[in-house]
Protein backbone atom coordinates (compact mmCIF):
# COMPACT_ATOMS: atom_id res chain seq x y z
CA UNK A 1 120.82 45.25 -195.53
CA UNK A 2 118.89 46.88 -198.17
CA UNK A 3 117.04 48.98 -195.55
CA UNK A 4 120.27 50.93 -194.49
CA UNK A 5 120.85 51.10 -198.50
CA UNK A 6 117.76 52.88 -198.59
CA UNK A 7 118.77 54.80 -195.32
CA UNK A 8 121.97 55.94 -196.64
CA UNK A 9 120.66 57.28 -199.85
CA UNK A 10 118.30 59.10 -197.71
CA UNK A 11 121.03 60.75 -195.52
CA UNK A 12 122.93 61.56 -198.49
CA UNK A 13 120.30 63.20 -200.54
CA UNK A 14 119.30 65.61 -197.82
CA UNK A 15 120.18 69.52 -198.98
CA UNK A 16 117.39 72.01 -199.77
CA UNK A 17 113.71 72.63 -197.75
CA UNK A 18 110.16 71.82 -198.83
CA UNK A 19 107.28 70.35 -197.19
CA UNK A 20 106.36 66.37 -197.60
CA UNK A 21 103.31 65.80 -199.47
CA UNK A 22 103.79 62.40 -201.52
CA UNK A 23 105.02 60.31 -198.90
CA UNK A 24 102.96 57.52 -197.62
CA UNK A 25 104.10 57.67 -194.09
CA UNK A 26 102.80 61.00 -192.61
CA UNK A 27 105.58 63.19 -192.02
CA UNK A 28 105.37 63.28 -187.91
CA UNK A 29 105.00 59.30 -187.97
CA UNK A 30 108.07 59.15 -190.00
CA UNK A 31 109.94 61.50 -188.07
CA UNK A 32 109.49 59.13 -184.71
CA UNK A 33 110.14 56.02 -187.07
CA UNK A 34 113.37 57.36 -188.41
CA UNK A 35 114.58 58.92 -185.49
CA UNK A 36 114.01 54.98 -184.04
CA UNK A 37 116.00 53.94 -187.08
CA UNK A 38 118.44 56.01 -186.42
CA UNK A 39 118.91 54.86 -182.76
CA UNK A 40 118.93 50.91 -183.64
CA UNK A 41 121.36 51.59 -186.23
CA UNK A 42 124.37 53.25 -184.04
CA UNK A 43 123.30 50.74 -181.36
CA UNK A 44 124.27 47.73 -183.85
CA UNK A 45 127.17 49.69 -184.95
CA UNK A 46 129.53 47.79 -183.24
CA UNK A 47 128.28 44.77 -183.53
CA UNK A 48 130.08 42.13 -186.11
CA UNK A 49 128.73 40.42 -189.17
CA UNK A 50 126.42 38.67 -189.31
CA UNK A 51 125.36 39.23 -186.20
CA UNK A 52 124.83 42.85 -187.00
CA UNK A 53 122.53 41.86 -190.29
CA UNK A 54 120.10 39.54 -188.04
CA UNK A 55 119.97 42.15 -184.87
CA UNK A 56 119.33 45.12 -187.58
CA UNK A 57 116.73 42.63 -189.29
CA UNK A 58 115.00 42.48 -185.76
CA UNK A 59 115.16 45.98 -184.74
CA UNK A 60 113.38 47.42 -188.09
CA UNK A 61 110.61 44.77 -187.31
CA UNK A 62 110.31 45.99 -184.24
CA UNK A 63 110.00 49.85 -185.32
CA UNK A 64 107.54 48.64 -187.50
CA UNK A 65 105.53 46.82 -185.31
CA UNK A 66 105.32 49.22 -182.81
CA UNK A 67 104.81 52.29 -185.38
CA UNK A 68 102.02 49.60 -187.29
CA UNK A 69 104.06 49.71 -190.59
CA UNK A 70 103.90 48.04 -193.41
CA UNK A 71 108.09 47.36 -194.85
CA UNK A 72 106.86 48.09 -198.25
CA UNK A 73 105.56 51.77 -197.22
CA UNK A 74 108.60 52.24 -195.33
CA UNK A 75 111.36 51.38 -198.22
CA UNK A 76 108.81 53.66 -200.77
CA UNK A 77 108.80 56.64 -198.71
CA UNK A 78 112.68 56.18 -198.07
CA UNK A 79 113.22 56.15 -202.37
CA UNK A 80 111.06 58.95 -202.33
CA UNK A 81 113.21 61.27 -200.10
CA UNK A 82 115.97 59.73 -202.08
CA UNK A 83 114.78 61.77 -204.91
CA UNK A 84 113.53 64.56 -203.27
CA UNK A 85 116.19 66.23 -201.52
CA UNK A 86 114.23 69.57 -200.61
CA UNK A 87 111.89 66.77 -198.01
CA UNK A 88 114.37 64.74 -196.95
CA UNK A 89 116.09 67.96 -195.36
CA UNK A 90 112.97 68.81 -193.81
CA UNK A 91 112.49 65.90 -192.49
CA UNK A 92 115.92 65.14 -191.38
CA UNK A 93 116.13 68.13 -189.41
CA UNK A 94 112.87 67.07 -187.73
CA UNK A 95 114.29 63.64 -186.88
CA UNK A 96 117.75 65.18 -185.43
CA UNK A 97 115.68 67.46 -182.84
CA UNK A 98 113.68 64.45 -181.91
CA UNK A 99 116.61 62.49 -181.58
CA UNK A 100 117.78 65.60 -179.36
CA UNK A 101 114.99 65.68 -177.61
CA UNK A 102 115.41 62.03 -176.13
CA UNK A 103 119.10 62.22 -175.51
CA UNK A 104 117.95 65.51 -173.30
CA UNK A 105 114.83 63.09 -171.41
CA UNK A 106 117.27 60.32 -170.29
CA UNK A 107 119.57 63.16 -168.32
C-alpha cells in the first residue's frame, strides 16, 4: 500500500515542465515502468480488500522483475517527482502517450 501512496503523491504533484536529471531510474525506463503501474493498478481496481493489497503486492514485483528493478530505486525516484513537479509532468505526459499507444496496439 505504500507504493500507491507514493503513486498518488506522484499524480498529484504533476503541474509545470522540466527535464529529469536526478532520478535514478532513467526517464524512458520509468516511463514503461509507470505506464505498467498504471495498468496493474486500474486492473486491481475492482478488486476487494485484501485481496486487492496481495494482487497489487504481486503485480509491482512483477514490473520490477521484468523492468530488473530494485523497490528501493523505484519508491526514491517516485518521492523525487513528488517534489519536483516540473518532472513529474514531463514524465507523466510521457507515460499517458505510452499508455495510448498500447490501448491503440490491442485494436
Amino acid at each position: 500500500m505504500k507504493i500507491f501512496t507514493y503513486i498518488l503523491l506522484f499524480v498529484l504533484c504533476g503541474v509545470a515542465c522540466k527535464k529529469a536529471s536526478n532520478l535514478r531510474i532513467e526517464e524512458e525506463k520509468l516511463v514503461q515502468v509507470l505506464a505498467d503501474v498504471h495498468i496493474a493498478e486500474g486492473a486491481a481496481q475492482n478488486l476487494v480488500q485484501p485481496i486487492k493489497d496481495s494482487i497489487l503486492t504481486l503485480y509491482y514485483q512483477q514490473i520490477f522483475d521484468i523492468h530488473k528493478l530494485e523497490e528501493a530505486d523505484f519508491k526514491a525516484d517516485m518521492i523525487y517527482l513528488s517534489n519536483h513537479s516540473e518532472v513529474s509532468q514531463a514524465i507523466y505526459e510521457q507515460v499517458l502517450n505510452e499508455i495510448t499507444k498500447r490501448e491503440a496496439a490491442e485494436k
